[in-house]
C-alpha atoms as a PDB file:
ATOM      1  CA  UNK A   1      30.089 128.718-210.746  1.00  0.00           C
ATOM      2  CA  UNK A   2      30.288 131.447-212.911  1.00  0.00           C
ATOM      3  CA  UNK A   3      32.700 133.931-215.079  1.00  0.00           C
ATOM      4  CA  UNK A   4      35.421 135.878-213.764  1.00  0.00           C
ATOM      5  CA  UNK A   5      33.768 139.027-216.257  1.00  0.00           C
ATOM      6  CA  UNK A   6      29.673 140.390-215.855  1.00  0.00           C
ATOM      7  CA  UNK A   7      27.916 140.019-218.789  1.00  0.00           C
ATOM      8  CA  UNK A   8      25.425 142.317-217.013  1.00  0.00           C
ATOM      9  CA  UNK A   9      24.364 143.941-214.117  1.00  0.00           C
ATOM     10  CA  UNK A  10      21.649 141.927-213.741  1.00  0.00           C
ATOM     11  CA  UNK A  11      23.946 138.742-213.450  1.00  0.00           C
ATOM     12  CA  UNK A  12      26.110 140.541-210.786  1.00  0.00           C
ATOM     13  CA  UNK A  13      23.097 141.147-208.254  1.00  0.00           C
ATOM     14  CA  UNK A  14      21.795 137.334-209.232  1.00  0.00           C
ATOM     15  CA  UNK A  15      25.369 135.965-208.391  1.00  0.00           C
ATOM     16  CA  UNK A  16      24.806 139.040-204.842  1.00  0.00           C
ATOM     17  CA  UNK A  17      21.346 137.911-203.940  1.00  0.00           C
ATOM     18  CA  UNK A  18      21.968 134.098-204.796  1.00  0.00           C
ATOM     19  CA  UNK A  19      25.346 134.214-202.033  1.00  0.00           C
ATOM     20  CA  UNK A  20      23.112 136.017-199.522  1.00  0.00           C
ATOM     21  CA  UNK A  21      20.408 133.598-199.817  1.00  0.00           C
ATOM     22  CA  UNK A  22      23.674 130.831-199.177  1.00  0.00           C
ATOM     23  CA  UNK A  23      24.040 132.239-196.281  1.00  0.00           C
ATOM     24  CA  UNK A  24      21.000 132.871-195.226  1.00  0.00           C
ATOM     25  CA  UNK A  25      20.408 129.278-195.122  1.00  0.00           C
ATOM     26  CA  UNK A  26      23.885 128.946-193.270  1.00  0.00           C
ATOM     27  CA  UNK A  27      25.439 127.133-196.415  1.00  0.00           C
ATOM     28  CA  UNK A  28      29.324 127.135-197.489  1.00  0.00           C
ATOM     29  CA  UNK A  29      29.358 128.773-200.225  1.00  0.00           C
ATOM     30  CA  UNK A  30      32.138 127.727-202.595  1.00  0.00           C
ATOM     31  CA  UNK A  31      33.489 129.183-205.726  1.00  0.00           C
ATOM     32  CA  UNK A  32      36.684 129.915-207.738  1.00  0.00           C
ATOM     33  CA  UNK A  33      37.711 132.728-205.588  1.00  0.00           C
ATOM     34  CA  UNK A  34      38.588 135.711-207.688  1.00  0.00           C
ATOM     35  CA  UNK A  35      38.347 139.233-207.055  1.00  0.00           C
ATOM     36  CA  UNK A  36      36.477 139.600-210.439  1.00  0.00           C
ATOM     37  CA  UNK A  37      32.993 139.078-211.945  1.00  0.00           C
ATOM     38  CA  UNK A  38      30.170 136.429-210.382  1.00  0.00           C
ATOM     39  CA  UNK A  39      33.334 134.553-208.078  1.00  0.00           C
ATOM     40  CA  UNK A  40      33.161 138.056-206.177  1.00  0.00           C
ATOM     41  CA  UNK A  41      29.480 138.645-206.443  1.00  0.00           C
ATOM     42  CA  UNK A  42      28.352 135.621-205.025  1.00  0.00           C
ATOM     43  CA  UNK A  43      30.966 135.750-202.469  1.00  0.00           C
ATOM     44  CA  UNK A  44      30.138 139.575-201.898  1.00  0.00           C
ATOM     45  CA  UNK A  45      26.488 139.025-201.079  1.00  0.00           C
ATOM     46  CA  UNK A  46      27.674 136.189-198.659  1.00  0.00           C
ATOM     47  CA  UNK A  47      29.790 137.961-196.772  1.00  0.00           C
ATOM     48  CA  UNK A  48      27.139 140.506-196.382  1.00  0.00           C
ATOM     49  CA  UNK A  49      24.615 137.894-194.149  1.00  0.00           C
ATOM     50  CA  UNK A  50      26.940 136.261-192.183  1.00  0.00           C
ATOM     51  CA  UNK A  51      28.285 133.222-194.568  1.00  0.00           C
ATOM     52  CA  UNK A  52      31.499 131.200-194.755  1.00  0.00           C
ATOM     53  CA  UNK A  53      32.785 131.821-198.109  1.00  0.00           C
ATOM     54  CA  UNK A  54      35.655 129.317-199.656  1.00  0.00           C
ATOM     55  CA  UNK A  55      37.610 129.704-202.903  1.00  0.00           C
ATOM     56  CA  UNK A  56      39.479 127.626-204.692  1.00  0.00           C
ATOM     57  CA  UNK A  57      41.676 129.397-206.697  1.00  0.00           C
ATOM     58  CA  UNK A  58      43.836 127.887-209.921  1.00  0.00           C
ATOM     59  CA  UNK A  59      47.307 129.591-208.742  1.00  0.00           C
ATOM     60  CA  UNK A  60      49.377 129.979-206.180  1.00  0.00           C
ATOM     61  CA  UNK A  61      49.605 133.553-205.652  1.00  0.00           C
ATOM     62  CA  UNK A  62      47.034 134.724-202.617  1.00  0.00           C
ATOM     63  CA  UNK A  63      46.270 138.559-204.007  1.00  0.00           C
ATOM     64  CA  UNK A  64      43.998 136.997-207.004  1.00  0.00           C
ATOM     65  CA  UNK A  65      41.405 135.856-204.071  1.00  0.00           C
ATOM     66  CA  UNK A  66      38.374 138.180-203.528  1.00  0.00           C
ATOM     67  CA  UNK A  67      38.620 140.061-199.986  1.00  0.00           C
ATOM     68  CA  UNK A  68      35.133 138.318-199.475  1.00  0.00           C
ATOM     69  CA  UNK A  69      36.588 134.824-199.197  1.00  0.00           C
ATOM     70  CA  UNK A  70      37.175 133.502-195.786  1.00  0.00           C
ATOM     71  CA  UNK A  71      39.238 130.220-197.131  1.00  0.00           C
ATOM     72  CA  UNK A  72      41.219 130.461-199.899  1.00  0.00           C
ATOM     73  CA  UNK A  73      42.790 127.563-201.239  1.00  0.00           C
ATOM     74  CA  UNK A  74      45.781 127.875-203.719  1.00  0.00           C
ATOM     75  CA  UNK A  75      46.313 125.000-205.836  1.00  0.00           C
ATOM     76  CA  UNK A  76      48.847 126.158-208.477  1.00  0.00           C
ATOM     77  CA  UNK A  77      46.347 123.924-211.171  1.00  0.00           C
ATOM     78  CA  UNK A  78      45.048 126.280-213.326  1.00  0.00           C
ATOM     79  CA  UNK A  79      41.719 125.074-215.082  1.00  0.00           C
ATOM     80  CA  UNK A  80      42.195 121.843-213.091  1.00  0.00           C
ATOM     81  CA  UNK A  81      41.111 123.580-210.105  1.00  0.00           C
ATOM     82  CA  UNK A  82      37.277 122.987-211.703  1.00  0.00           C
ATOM     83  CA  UNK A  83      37.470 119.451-210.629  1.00  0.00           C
ATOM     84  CA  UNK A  84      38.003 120.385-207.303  1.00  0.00           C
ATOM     85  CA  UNK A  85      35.142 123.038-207.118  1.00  0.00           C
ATOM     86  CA  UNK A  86      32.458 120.184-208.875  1.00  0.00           C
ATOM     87  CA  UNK A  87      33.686 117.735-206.900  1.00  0.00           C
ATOM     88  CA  UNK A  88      33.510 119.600-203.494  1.00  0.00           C
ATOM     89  CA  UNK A  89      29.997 120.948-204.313  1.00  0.00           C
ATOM     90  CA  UNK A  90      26.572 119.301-203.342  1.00  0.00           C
ATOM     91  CA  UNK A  91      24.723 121.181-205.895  1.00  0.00           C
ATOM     92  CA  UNK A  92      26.231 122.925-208.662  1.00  0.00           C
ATOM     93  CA  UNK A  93      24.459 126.202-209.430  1.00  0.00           C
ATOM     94  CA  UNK A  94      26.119 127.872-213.159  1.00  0.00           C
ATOM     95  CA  UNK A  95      25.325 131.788-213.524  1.00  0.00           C
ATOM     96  CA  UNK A  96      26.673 133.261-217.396  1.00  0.00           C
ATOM     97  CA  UNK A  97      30.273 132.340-218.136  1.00  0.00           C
ATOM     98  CA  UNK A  98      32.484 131.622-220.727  1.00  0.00           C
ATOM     99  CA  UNK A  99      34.372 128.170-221.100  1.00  0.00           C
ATOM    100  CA  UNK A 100      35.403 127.475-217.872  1.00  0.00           C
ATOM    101  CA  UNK A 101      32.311 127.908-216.270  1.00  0.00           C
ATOM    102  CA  UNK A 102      30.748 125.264-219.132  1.00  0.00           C
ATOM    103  CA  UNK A 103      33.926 122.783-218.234  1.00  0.00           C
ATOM    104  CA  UNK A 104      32.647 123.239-214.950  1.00  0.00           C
ATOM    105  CA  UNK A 105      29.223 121.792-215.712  1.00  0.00           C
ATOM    106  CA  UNK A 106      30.137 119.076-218.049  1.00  0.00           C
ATOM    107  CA  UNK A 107      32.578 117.935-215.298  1.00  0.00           C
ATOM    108  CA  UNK A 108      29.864 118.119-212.773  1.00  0.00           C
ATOM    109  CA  UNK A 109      27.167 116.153-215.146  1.00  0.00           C
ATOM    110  CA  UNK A 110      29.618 113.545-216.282  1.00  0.00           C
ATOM    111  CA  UNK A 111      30.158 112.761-212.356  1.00  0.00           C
ATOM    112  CA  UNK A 112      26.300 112.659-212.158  1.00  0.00           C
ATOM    113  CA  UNK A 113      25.775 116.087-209.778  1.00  0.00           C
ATOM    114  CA  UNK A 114      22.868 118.002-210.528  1.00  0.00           C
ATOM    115  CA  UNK A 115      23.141 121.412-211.899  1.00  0.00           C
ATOM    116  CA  UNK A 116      20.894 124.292-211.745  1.00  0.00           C
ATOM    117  CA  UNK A 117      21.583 127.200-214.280  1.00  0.00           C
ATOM    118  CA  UNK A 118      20.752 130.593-213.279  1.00  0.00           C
ATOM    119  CA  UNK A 119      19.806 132.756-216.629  1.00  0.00           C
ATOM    120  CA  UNK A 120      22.610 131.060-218.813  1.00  0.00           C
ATOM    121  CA  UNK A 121      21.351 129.678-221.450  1.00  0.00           C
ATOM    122  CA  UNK A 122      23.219 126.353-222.678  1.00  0.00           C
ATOM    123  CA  UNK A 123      21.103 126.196-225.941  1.00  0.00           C
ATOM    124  CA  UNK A 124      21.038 122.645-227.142  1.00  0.00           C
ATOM    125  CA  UNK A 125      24.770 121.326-225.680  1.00  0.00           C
ATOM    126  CA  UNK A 126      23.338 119.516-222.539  1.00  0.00           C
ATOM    127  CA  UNK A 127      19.990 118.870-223.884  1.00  0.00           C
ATOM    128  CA  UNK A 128      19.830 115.341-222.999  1.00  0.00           C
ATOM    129  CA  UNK A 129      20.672 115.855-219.385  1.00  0.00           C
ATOM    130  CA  UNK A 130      17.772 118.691-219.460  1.00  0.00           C
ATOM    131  CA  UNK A 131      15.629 115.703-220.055  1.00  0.00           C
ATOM    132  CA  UNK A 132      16.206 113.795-217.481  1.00  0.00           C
ATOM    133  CA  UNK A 133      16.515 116.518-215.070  1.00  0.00           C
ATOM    134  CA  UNK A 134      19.789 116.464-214.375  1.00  0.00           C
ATOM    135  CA  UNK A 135      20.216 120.077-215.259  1.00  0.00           C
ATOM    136  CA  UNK A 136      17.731 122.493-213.928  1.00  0.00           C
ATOM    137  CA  UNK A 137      16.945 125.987-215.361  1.00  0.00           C
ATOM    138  CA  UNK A 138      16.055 128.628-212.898  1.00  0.00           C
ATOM    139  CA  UNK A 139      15.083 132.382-213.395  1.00  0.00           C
ATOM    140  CA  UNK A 140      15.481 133.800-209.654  1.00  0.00           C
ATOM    141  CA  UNK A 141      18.223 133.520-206.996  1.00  0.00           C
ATOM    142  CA  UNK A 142      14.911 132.407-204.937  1.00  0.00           C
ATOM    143  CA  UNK A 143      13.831 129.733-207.464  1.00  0.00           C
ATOM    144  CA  UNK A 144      17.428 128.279-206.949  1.00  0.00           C
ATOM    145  CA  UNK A 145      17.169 127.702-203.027  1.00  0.00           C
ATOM    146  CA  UNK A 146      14.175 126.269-203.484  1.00  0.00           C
ATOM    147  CA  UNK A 147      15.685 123.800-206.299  1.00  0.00           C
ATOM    148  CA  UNK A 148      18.821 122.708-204.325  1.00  0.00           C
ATOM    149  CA  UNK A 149      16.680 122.622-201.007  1.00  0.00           C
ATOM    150  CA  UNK A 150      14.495 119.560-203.061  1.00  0.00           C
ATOM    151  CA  UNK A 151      17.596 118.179-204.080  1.00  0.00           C
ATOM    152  CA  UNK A 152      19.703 117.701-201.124  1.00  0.00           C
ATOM    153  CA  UNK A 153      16.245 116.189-199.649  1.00  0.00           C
ATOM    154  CA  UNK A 154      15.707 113.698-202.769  1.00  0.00           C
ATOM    155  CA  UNK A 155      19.641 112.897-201.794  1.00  0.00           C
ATOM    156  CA  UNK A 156      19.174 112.274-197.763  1.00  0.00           C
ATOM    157  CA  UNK A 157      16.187 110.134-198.985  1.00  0.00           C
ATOM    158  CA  UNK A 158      18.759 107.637-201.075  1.00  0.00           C
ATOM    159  CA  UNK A 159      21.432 107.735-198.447  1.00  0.00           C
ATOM    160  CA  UNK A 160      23.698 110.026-200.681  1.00  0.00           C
ATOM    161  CA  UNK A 161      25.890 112.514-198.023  1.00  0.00           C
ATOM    162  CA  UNK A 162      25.024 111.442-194.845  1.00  0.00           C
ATOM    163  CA  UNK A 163      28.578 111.432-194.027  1.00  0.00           C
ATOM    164  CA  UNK A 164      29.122 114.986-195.366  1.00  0.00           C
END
């Protein structure tokens, strides 16, 4: 999850490397779909090693999708469309953004996902869920494989998404 504008160049090749590594590890990446800021990025670097890309996009008109999405899904629900993208996702992983990007993890820790933040700092808003390790901090696109890699293992050891 991220914003639809860069902050930086440095969070556009994060969100590039981070979608490559996705792939790389023949993951679905999933995102809001836009043709704009880390949605494209991520989607971008993807594409670019062989990955399924899926966005879910808050309107109904098909041109807002980024030509690196395989699977767009309109759903004409705005904002609401953040649900869907926490609720669809294993592991959430939040690069910089403005407010929807922060609805998008306090949707994801209220329904108890993890979250790993790439270089956005939250400053003291989820502090408690920093504690108990909930939400992970993470520096690298590398660091963040690594992080949901040990997470989808901790969640195959409790039985959670077998079925998946």
């Amino acid at each position: 999850m991220g914003g639809g504008e860069i902050v930086n160049a440095g969070d556009y090749e994060d969100a590039r490397r981070l979608g490559g590594l996705i792939a790389k590890e023949r993951w679905i990446l999933l995102n809001g779909g836009r043709a704009s800021g880390i949605m494209k990025a991520s989607a971008r670097g993807a594409k670019e090693n062989g990955g399924l890309t899926v966005g879910i996009l808050p309107g109904n008109d098909p041109t807002w999708a980024s030509e690196y999405i395989d699977i767009p899904i309109l759903t004409g629900i705005g904002f609401a469309r953040n649900y869907i993208n926490v609720l669809t996702s294993k592991v959430v992983v939040a690069l910089p953004g403005r407010t929807g990007t922060i609805s998008e993890i306090a949707l994801a820790l209220n329904v108890g996902k993890k979250v790993i933040s790439l270089n956005f700092d939250l400053g003291t808003l989820f502090k408690k869920y920093e504690e108990e390790k909930q939400l992970i901090y993470a520096k690298e696109p590398e660091e963040v494989i690594k992080l949901i890699k040990k997470i989808l293992r901790s969640n195959l050891d409790k039985g959670v998404g077998k079925n998946v």
